[in-house]
N, C-alpha and C. Protein backbone atom coordinates (compact mmCIF):
# COMPACT_ATOMS: atom_id res chain seq x y z
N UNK A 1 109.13 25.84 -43.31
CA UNK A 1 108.79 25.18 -44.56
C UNK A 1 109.96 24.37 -45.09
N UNK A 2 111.26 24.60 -44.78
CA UNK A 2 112.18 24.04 -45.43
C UNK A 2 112.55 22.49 -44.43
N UNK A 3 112.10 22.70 -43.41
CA UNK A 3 111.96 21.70 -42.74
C UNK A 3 111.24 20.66 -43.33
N UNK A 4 110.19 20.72 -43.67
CA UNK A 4 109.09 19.92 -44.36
C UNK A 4 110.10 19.33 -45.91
N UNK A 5 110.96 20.21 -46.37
CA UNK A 5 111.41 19.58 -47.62
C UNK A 5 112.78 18.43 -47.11
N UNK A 6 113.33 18.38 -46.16
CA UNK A 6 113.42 17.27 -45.49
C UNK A 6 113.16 16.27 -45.00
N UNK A 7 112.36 16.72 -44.13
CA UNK A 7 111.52 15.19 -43.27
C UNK A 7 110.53 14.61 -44.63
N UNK A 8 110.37 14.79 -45.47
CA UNK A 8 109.09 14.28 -46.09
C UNK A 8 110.01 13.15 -47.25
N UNK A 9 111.07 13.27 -47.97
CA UNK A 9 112.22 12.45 -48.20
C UNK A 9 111.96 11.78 -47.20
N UNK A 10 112.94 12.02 -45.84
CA UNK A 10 113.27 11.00 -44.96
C UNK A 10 112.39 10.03 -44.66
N UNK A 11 111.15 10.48 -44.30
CA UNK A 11 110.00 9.53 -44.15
C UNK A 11 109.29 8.58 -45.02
N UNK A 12 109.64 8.82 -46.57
CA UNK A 12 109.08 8.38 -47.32
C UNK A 12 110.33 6.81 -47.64
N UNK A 13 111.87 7.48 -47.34
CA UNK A 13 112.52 6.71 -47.60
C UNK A 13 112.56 5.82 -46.49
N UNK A 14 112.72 5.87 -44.94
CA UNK A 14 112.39 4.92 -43.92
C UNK A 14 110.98 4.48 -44.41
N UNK A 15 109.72 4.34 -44.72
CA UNK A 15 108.77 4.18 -45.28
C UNK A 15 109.06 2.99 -45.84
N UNK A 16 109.73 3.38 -46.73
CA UNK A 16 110.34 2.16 -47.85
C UNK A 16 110.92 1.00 -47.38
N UNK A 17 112.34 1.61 -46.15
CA UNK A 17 113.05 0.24 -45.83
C UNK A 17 112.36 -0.77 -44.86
N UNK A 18 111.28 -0.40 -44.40
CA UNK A 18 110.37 -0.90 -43.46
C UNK A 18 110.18 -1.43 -44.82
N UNK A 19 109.13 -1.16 -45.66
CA UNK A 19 108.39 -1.91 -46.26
C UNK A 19 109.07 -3.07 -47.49
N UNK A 20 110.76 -2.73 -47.45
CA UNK A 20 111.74 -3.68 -48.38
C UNK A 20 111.71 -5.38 -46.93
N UNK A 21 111.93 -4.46 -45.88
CA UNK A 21 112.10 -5.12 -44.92
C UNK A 21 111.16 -6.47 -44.40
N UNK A 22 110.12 -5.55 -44.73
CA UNK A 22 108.18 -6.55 -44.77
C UNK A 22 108.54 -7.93 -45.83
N UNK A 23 108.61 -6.94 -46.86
CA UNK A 23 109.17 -8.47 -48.22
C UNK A 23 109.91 -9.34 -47.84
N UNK A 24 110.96 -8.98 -47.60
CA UNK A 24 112.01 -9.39 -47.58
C UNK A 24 111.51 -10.70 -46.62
N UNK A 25 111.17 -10.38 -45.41
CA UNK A 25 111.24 -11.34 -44.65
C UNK A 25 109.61 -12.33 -44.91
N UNK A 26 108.33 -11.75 -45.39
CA UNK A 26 107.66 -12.51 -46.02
C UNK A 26 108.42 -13.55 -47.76
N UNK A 27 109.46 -13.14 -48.24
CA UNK A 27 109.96 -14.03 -49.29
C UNK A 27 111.32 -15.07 -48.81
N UNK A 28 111.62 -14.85 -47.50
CA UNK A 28 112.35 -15.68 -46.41
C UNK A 28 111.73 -16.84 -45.63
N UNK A 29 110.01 -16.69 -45.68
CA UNK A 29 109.11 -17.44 -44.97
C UNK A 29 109.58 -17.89 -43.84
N UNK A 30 109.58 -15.87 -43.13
CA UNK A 30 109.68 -15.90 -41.84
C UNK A 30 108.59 -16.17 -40.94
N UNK A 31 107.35 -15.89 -41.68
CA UNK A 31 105.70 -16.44 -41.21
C UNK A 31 105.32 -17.85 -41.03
N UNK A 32 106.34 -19.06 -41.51
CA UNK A 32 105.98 -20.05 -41.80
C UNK A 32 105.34 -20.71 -40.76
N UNK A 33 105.63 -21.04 -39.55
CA UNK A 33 105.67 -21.95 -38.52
C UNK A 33 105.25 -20.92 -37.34
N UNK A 34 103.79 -20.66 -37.72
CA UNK A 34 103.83 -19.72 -36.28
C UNK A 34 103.09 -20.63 -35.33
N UNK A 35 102.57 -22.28 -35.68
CA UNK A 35 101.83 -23.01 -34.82
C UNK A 35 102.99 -23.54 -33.84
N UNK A 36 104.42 -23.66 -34.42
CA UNK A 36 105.71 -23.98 -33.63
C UNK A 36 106.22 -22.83 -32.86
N UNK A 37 106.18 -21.95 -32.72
CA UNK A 37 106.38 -21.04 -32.07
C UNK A 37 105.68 -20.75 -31.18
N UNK A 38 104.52 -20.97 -31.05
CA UNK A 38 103.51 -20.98 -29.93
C UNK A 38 103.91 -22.11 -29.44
N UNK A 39 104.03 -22.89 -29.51
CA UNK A 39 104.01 -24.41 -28.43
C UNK A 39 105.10 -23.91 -27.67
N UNK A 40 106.35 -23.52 -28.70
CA UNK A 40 107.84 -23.20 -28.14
C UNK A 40 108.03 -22.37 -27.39
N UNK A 41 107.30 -21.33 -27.27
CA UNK A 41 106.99 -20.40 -26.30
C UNK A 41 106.37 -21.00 -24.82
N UNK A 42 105.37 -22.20 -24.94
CA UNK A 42 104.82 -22.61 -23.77
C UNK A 42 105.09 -23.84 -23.39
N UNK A 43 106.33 -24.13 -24.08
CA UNK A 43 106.84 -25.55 -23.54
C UNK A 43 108.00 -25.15 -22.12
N UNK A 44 108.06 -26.14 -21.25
CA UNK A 44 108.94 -26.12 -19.72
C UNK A 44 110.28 -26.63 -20.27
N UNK A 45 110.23 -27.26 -21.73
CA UNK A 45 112.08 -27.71 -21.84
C UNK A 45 112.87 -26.72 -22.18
N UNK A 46 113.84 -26.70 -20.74
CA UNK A 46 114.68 -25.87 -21.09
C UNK A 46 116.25 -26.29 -21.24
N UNK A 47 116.05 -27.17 -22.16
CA UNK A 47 117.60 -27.98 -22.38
C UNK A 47 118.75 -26.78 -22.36
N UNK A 48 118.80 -25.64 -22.93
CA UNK A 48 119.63 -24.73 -23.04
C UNK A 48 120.25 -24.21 -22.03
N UNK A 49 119.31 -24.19 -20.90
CA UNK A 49 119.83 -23.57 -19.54
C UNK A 49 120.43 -24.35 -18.89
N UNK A 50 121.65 -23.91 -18.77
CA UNK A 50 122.74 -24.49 -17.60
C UNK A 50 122.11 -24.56 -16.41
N UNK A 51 122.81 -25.68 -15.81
CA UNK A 51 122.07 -26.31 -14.34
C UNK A 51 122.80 -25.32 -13.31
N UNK A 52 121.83 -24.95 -12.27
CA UNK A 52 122.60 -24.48 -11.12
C UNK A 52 123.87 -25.32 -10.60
């Protein structure tokens, strides 16, 4: 039982930083551009990569 008066804090408080974390990055408008991210994902330019 005293176990339970632990984990139930802990969980509630990770709970939280997940969910500060959610905000946070929805009031960053990390969602913005997810139609650019798909292309960017399936585009062949790979300017970044060094040439053999």
């Amino acid at each position: 039982m005293n176990v339970l008066a632990v984990l139930i804090p802990v969980s509630l408080i990770l709970g939280g930083v997940g969910l500060a974390a959610f905000v946070w990055s929805m009031r960053a408008s990390q969602y913005e551009d997810l139609e650019g991210a798909r292309h960017r994902v399936l585009s062949d330019d790979h300017d970044d990569r060094p040439l053999p």
